[in-house]
C-alpha atoms as a PDB file:
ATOM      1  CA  UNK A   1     -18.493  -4.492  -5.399  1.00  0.00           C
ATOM      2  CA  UNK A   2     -18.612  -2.100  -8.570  1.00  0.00           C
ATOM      3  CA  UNK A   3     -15.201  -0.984  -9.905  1.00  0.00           C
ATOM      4  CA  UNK A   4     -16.026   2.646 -10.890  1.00  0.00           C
ATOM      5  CA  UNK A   5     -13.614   3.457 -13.382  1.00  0.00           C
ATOM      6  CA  UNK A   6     -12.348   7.234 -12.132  1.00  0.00           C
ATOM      7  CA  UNK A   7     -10.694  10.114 -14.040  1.00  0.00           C
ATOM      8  CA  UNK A   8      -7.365  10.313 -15.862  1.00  0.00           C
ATOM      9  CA  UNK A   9      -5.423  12.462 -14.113  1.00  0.00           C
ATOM     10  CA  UNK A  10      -2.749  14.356 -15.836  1.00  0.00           C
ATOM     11  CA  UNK A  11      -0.047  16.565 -13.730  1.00  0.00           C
ATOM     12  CA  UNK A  12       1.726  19.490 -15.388  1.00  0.00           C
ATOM     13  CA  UNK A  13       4.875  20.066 -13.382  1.00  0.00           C
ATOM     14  CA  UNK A  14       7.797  22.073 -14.315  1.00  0.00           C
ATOM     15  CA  UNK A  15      11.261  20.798 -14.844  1.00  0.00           C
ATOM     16  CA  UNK A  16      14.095  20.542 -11.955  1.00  0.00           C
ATOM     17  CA  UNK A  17      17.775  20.577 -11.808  1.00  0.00           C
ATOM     18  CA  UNK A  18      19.665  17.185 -11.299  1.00  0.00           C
ATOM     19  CA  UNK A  19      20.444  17.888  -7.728  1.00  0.00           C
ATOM     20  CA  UNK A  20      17.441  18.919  -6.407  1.00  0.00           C
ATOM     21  CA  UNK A  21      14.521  17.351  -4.071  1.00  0.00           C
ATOM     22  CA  UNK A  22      11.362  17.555  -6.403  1.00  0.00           C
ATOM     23  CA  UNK A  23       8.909  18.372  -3.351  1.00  0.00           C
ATOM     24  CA  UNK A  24       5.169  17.531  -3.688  1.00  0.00           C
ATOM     25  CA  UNK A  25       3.355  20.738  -3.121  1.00  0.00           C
ATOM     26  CA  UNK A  26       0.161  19.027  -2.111  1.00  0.00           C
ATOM     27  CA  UNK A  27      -3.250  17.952  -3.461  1.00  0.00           C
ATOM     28  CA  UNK A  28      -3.498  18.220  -7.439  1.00  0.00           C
ATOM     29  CA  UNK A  29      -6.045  20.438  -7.600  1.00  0.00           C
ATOM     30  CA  UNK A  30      -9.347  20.093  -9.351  1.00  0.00           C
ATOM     31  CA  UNK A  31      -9.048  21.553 -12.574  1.00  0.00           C
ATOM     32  CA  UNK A  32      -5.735  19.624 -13.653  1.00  0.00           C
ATOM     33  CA  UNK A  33      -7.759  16.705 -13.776  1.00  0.00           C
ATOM     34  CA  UNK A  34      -9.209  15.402 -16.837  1.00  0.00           C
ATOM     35  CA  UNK A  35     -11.734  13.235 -17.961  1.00  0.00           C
ATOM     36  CA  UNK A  36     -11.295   9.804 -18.318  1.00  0.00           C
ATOM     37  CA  UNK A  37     -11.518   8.314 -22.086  1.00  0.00           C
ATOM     38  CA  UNK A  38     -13.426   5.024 -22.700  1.00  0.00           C
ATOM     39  CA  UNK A  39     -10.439   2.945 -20.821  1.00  0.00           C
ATOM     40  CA  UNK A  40     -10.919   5.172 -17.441  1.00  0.00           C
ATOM     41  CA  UNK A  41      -7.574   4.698 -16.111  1.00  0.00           C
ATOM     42  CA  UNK A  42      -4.449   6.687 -15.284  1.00  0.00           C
ATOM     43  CA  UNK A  43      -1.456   6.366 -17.396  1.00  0.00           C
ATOM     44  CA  UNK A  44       1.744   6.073 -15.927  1.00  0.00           C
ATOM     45  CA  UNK A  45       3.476   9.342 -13.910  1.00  0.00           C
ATOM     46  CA  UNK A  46       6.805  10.683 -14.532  1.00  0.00           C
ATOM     47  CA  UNK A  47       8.943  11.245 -11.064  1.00  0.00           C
ATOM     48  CA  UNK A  48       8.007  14.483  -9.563  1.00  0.00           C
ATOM     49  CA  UNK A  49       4.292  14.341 -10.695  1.00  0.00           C
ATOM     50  CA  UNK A  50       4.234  10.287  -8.910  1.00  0.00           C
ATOM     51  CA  UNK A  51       5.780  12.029  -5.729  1.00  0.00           C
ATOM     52  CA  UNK A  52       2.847  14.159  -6.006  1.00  0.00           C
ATOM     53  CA  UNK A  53      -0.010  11.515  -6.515  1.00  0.00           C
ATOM     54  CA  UNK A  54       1.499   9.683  -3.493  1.00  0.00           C
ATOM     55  CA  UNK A  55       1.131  12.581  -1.405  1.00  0.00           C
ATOM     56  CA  UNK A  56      -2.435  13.459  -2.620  1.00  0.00           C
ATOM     57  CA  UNK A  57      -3.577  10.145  -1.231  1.00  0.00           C
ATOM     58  CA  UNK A  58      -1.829   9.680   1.321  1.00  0.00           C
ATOM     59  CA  UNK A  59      -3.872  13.013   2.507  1.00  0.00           C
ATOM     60  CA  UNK A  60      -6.612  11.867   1.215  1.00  0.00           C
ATOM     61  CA  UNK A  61      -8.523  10.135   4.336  1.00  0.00           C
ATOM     62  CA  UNK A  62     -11.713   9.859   2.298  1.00  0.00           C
ATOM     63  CA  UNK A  63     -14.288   6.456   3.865  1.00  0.00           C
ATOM     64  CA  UNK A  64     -15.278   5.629   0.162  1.00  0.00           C
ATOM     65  CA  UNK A  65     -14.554   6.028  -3.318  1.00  0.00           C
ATOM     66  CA  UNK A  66     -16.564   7.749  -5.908  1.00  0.00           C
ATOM     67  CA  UNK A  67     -19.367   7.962  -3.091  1.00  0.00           C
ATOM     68  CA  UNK A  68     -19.927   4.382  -4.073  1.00  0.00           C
ATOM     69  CA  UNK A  69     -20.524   2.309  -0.093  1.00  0.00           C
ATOM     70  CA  UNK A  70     -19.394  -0.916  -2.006  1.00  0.00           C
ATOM     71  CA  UNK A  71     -15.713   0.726  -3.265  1.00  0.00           C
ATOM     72  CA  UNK A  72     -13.257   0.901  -0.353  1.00  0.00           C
ATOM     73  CA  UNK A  73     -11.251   3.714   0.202  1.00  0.00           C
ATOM     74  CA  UNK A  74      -7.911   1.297  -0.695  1.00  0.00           C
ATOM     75  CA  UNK A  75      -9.384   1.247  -4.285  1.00  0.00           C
ATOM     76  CA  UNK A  76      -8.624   5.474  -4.546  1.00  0.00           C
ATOM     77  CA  UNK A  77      -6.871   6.238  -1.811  1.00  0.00           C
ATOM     78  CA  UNK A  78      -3.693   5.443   0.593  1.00  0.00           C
ATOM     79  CA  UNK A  79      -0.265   4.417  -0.387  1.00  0.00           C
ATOM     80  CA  UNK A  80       0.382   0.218  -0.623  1.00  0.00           C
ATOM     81  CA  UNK A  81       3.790  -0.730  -0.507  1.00  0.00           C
ATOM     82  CA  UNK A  82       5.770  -4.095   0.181  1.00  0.00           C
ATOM     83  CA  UNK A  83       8.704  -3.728   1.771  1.00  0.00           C
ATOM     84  CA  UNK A  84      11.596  -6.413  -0.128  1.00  0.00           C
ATOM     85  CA  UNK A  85      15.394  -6.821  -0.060  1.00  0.00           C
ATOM     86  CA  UNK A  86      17.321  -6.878  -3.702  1.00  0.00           C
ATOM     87  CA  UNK A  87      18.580  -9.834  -4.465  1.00  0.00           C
ATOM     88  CA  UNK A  88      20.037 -11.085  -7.679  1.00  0.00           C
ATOM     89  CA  UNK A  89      18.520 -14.424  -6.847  1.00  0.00           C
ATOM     90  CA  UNK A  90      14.667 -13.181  -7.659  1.00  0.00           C
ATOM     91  CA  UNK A  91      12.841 -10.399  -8.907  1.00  0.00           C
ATOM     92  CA  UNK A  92      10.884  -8.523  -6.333  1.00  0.00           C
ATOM     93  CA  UNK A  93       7.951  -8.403  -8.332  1.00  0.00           C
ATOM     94  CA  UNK A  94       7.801 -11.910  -7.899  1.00  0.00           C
ATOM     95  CA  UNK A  95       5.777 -13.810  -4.671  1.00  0.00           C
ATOM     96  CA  UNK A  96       7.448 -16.152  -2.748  1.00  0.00           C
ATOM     97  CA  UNK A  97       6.598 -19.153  -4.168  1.00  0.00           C
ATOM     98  CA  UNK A  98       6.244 -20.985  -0.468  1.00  0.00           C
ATOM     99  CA  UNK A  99       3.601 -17.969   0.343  1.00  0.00           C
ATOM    100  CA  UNK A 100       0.380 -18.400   0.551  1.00  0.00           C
ATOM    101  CA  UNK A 101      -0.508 -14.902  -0.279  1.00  0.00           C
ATOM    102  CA  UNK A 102       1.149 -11.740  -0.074  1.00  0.00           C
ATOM    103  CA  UNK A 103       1.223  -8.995   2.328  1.00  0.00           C
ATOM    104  CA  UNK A 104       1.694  -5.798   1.827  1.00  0.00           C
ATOM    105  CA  UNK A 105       0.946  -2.467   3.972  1.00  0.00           C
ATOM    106  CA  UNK A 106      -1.452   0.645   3.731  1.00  0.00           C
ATOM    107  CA  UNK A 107       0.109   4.281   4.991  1.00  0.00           C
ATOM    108  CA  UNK A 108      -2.506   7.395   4.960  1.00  0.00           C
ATOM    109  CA  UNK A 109      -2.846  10.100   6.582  1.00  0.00           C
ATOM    110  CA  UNK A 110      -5.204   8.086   9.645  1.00  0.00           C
ATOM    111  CA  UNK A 111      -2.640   5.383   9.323  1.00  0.00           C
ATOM    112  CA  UNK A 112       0.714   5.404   9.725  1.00  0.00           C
ATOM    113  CA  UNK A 113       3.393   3.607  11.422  1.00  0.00           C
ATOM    114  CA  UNK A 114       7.405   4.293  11.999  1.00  0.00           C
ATOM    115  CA  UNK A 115       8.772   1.425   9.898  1.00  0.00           C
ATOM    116  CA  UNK A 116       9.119  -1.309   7.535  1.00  0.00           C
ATOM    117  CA  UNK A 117       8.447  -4.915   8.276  1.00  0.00           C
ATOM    118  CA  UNK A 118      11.725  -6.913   8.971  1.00  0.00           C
ATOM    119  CA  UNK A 119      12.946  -3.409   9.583  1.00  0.00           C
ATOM    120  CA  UNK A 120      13.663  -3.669   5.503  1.00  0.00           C
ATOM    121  CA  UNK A 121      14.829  -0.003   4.219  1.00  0.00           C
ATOM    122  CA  UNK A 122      12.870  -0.497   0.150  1.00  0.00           C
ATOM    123  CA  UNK A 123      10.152  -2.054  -1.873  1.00  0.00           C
ATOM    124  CA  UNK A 124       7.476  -1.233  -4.145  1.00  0.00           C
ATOM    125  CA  UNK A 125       4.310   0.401  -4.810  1.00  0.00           C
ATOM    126  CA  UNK A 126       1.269  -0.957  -6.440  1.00  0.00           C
ATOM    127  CA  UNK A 127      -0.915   1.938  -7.918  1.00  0.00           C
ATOM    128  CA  UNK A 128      -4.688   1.990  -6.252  1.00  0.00           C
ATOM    129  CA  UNK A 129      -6.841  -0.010  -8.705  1.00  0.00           C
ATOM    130  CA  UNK A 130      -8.975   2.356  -9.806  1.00  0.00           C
ATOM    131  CA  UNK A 131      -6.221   3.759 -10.746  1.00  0.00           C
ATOM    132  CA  UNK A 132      -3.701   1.744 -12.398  1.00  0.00           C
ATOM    133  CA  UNK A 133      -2.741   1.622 -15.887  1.00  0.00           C
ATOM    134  CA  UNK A 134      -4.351  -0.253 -18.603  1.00  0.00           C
ATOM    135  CA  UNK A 135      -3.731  -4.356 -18.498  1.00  0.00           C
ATOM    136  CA  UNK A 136      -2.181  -4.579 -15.398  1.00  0.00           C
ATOM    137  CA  UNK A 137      -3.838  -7.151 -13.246  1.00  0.00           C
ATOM    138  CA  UNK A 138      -5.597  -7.079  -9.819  1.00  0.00           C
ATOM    139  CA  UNK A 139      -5.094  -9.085  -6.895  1.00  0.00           C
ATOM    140  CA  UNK A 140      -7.727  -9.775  -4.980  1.00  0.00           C
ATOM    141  CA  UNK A 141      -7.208  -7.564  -1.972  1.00  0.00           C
ATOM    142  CA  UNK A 142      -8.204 -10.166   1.340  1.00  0.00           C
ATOM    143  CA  UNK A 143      -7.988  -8.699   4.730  1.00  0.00           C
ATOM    144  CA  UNK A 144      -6.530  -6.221   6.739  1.00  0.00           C
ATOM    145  CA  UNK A 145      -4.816  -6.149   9.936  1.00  0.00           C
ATOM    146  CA  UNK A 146      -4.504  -2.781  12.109  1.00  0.00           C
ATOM    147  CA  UNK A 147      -1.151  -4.221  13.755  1.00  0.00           C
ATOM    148  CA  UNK A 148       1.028  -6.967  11.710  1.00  0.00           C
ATOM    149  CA  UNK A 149      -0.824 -10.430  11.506  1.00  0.00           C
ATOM    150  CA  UNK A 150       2.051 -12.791  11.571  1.00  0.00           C
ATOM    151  CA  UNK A 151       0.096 -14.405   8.556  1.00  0.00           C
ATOM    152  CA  UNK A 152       2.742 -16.573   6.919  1.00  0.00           C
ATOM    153  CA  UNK A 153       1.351 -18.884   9.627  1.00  0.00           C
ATOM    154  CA  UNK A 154      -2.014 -18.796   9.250  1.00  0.00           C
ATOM    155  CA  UNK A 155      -4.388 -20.241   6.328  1.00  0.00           C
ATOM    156  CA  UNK A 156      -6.835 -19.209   4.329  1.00  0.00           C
ATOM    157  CA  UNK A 157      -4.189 -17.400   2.611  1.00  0.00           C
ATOM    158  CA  UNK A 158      -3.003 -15.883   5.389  1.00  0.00           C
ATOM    159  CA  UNK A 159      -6.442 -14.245   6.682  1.00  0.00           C
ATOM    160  CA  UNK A 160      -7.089 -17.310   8.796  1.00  0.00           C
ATOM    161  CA  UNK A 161      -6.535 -18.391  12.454  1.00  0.00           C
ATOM    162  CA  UNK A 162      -2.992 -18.571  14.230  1.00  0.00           C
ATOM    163  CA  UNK A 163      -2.778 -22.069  14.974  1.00  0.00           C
ATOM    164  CA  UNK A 164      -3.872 -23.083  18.540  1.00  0.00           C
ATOM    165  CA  UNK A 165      -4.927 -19.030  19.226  1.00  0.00           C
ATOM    166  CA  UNK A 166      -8.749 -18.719  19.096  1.00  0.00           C
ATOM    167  CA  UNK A 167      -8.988 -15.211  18.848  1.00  0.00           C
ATOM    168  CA  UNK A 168      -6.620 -14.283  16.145  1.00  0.00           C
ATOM    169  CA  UNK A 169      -9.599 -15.573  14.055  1.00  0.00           C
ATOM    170  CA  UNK A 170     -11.270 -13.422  11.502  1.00  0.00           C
ATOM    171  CA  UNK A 171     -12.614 -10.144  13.308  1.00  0.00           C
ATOM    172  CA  UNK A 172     -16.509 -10.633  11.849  1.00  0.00           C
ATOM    173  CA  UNK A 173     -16.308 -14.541  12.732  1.00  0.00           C
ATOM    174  CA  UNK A 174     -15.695 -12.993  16.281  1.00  0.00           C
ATOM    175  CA  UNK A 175     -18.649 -10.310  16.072  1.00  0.00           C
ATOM    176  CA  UNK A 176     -15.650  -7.602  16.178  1.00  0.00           C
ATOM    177  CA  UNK A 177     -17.061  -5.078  13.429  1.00  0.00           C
ATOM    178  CA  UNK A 178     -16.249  -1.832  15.262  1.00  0.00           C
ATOM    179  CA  UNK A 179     -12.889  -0.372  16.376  1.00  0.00           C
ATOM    180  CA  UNK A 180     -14.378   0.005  19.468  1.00  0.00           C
ATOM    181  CA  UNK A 181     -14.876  -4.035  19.493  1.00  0.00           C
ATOM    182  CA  UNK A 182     -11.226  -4.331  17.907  1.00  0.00           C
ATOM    183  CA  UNK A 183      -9.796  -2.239  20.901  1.00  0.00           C
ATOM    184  CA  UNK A 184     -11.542  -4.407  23.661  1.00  0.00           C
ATOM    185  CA  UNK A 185      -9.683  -7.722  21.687  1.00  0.00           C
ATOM    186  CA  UNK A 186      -6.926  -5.452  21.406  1.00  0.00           C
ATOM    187  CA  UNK A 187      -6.275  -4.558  24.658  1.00  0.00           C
ATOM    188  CA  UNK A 188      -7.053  -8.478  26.281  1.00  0.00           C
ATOM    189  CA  UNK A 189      -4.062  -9.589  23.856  1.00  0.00           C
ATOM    190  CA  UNK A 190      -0.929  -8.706  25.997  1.00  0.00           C
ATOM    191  CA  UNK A 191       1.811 -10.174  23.503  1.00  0.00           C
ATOM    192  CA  UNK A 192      -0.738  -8.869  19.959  1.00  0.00           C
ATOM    193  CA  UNK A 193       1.883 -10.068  17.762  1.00  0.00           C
ATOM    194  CA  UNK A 194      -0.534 -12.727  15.794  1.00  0.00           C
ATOM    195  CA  UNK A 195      -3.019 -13.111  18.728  1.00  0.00           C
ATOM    196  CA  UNK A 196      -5.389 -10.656  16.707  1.00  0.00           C
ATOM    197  CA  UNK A 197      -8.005 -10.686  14.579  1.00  0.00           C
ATOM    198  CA  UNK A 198      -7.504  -9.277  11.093  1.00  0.00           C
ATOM    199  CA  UNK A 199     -10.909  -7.976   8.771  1.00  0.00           C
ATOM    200  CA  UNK A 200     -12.153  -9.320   6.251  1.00  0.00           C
ATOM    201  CA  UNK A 201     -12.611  -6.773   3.277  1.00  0.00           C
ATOM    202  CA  UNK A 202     -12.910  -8.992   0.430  1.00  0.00           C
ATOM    203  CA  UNK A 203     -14.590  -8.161  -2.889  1.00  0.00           C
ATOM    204  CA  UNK A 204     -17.694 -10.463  -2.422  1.00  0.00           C
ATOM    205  CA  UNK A 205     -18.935  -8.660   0.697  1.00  0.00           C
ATOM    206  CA  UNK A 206     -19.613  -5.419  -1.150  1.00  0.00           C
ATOM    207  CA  UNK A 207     -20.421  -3.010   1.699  1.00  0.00           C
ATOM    208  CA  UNK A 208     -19.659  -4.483   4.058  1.00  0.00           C
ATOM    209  CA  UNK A 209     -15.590  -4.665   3.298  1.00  0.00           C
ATOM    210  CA  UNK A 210     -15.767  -0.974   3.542  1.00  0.00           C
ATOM    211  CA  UNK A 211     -17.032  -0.865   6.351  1.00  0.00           C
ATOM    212  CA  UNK A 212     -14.741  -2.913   7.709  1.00  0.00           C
ATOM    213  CA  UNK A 213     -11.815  -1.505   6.571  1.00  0.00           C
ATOM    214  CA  UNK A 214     -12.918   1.773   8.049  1.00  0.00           C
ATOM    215  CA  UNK A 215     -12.913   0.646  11.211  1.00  0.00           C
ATOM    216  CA  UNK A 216      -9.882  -0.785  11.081  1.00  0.00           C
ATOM    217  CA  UNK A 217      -8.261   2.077  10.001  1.00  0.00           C
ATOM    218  CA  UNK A 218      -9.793   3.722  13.243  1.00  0.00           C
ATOM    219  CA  UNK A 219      -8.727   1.063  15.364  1.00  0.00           C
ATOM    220  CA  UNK A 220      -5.562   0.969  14.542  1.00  0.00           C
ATOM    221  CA  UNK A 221      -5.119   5.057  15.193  1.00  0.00           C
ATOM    222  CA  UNK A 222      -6.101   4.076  18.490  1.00  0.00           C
ATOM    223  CA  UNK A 223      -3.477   1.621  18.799  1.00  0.00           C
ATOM    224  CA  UNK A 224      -0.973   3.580  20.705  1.00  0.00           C
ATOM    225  CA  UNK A 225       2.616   2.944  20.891  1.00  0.00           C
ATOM    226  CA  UNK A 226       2.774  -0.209  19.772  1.00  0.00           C
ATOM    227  CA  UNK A 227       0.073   0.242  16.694  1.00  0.00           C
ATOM    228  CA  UNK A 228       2.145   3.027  15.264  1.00  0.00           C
ATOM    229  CA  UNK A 229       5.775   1.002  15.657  1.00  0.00           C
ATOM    230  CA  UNK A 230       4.064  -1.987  14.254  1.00  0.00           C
ATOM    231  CA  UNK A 231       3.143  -1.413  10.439  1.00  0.00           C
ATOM    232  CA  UNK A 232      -0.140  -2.721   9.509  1.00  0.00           C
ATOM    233  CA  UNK A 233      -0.718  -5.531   6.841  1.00  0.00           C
ATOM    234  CA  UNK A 234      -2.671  -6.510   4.117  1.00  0.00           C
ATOM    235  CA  UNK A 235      -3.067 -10.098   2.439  1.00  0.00           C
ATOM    236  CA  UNK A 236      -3.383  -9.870  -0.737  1.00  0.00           C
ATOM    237  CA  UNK A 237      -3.885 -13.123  -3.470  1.00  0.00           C
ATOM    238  CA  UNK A 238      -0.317 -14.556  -4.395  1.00  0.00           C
ATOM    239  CA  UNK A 239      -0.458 -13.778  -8.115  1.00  0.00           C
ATOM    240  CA  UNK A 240       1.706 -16.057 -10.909  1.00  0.00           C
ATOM    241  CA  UNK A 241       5.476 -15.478 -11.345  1.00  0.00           C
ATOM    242  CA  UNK A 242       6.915 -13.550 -13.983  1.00  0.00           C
ATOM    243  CA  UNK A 243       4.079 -11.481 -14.951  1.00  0.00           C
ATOM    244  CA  UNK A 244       6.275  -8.203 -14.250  1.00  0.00           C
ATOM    245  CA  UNK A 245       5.080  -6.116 -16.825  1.00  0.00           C
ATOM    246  CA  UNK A 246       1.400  -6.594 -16.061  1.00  0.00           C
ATOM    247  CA  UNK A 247       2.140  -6.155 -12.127  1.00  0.00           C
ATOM    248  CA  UNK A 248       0.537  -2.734 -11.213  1.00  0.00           C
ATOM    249  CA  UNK A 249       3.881  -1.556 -10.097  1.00  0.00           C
ATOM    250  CA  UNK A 250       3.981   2.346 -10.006  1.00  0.00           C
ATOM    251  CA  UNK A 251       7.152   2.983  -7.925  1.00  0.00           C
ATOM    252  CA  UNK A 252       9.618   1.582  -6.250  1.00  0.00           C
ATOM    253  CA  UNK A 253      11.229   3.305  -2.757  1.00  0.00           C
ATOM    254  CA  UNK A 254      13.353   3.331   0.167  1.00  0.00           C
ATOM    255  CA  UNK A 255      13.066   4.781   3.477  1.00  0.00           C
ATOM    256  CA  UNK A 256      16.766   6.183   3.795  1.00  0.00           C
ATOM    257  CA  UNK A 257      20.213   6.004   2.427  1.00  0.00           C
ATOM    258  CA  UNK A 258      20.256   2.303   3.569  1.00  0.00           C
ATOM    259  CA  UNK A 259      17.713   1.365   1.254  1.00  0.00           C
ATOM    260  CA  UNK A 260      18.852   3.459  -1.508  1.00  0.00           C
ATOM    261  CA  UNK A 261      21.474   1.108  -3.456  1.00  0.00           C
ATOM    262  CA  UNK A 262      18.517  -1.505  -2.999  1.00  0.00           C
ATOM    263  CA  UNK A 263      15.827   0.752  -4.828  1.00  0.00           C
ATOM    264  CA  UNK A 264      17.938   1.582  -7.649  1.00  0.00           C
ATOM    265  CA  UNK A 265      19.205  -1.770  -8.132  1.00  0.00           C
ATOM    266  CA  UNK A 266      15.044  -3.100  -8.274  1.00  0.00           C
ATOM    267  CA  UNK A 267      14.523   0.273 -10.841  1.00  0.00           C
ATOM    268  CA  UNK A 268      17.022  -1.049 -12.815  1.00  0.00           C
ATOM    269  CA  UNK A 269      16.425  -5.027 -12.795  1.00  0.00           C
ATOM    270  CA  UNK A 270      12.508  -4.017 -13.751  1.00  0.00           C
ATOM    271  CA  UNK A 271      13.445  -1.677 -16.978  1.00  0.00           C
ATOM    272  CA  UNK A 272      15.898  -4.270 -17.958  1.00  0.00           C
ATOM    273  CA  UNK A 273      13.283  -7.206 -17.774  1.00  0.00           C
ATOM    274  CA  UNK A 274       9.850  -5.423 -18.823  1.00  0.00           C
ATOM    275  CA  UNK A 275      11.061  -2.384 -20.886  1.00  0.00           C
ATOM    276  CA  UNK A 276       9.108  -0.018 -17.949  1.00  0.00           C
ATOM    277  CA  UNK A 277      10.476   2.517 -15.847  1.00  0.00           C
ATOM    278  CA  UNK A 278       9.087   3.336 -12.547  1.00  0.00           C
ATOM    279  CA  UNK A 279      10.764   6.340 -10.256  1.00  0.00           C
ATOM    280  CA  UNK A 280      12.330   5.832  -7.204  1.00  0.00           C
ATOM    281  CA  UNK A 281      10.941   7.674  -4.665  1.00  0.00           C
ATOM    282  CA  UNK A 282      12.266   8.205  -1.064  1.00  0.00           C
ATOM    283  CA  UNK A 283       9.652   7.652   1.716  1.00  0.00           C
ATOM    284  CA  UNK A 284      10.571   9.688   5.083  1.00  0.00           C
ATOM    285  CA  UNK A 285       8.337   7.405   7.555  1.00  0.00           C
ATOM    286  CA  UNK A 286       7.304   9.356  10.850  1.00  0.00           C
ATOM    287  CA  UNK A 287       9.019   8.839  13.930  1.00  0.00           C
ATOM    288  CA  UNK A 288       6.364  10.652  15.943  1.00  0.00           C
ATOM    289  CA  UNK A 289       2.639  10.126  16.047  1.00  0.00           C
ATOM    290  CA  UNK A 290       2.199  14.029  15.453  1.00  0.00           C
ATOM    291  CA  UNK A 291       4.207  13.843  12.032  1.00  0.00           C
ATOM    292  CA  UNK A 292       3.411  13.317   8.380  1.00  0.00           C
ATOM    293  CA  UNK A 293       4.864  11.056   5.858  1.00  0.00           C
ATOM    294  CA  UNK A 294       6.917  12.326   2.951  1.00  0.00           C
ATOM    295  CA  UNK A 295       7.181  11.688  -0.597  1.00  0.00           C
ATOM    296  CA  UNK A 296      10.231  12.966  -2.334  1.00  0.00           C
ATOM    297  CA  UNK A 297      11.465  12.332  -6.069  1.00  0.00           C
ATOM    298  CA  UNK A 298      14.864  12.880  -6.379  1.00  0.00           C
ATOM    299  CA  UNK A 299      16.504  13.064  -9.438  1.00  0.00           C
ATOM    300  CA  UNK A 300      19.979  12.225  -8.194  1.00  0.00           C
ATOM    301  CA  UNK A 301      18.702   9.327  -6.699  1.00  0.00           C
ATOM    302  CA  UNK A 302      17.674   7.742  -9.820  1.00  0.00           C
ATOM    303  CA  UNK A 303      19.464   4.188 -11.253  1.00  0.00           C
ATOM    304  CA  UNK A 304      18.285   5.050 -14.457  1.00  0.00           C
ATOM    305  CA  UNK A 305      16.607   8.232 -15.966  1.00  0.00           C
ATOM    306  CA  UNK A 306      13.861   6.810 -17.575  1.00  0.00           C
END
């Protein structure tokens, strides 16, 4: 799969007072982007202009990036996060060392869902790779699943088979490539909860990962009920410990006030250990099918300033 390298995209916002919700005012358009130098990649966002990038993509329901059939959509577009708890006993930038892998989840526009795993309240955000910053490193990106895989029990990194459930393997080793084929498994899976089959959208199969992700993305907006209050999940390569400044981190967040104290306390713990400082941004999930996600930057919010 080629890595395009895209644009460097540069947002001119104006200042805000310290109170104040810095709202994104949608897509950036076209002619305050930039292009890229010999590097090709984005350098990092203040706040209110990283509220707005989030936003941008998470509109942004394109089936490809750069026109390229081999570069998924999760390379340019869509909002990854991990959802973590603070502790003082690890950074959250760290795997668990007992993983296998690491899973993370994928909110657009065509793919949301009403909360976190764990029902956790924060977390991080890793920037899309064609996007992120110069020398930060790149997890192979492994499967997706439209509903929660329950994949700290299954191999193969977690992209494997439940144990003893047949059809929780793979979706191609099943001949499920469409979302109609997904929805048929779907819907002769009464208890789902890692009975399904996750896609495989690994590097190596070029084209064909994107298509598979695209359909997953439509079968999980067929999901229903139970798709949109069960967030989705991507495996992704566990990665070595303390590589935090490398680790293409580009926010951290929270979901309400619960979360907040944990969000500032992971701003603050990643400045103080890699000398980088990454906003805190407050993500209002939906709690209808018929609503949009928010981004919001707000200043008072902040553990640290910069």
């Amino acid at each position: 799969m080629n890595r395009l390298w895209l644009w460097l995209i540069v947002f001119t916002l104006s200042g805000c007072v310290s109170h104040e919700v810095v709202t994104p005012p949608g897509p950036v358009p076209q002619e305050q982007q930039v292009g890229a130098q010999a590097s090709g990649v984005m350098a990092p966002l203040p706040g209110p202009e990283t509220a707005v990038f989030l936003t941008q993509r998470y509109n942004d329901k394109r089936n490809m990036c750069r026109d390229n059939p081999s570069a998924p959509a999760f390379l340019c577009t869509g909002v990854m996060l991990r959802a973590t708890q603070p502790s003082t006993q690890y950074h959250f930038w760290n795997p668990n060392p007992s993983s296998t892998g690491v899973s993370f989840s994928y909110l657009r526009a065509d793919a949301k869902f009403s909360k976190l795993v764990f029902g956790y309240n924060n977390g991080f955000i890793f920037y899309p790779y064609f996007f992120k910053p110069h020398g930060k490193i790149e997890p192979e990106i492994l499967c997706f699943f439209p509903v929660d895989g329950a994949t700290n029990g299954r191999p193969d990194q977690g992209c494997g088979q439940s144990p003893g459930i047949a059809a929780s393997r793979p979706c191609q080793d099943q001949g499920i490539n469409t979302a109609a084929q997904y929805m048929t498994h779907y819907n002769q899976s009464p208890s789902k909860y890692g009975t399904l089959c996750g896609f495989n959208v690994r590097d190596s199969l070029n084209q064909g990962a994107t298509t598979a992700f695209n359909e997953a993305i439509k079968a999980q907006g067929q999901g229903g009920n139970f798709a949109f209050a069960t967030q989705n999940e991507f495996r992704l390569a566990k990665w070595a410990q303390d590589l935090g400044p490398t680790v293409p981190i580009e926010a951290v967040f929270y979901v309400n006030d619960s979360g907040k104290a944990g969000a500032q306390y992971d701003q603050r713990d990643f400045k103080e250990q890699t000398g980088i400082w990454v906003p805190a941004i407050r993500i209002t999930l939906p709690q209808t099918t018929g609503a949009a996600v928010r981004f919001d930057f707000i200043p008072a919010d902040q553990a640290i300033s910069s």
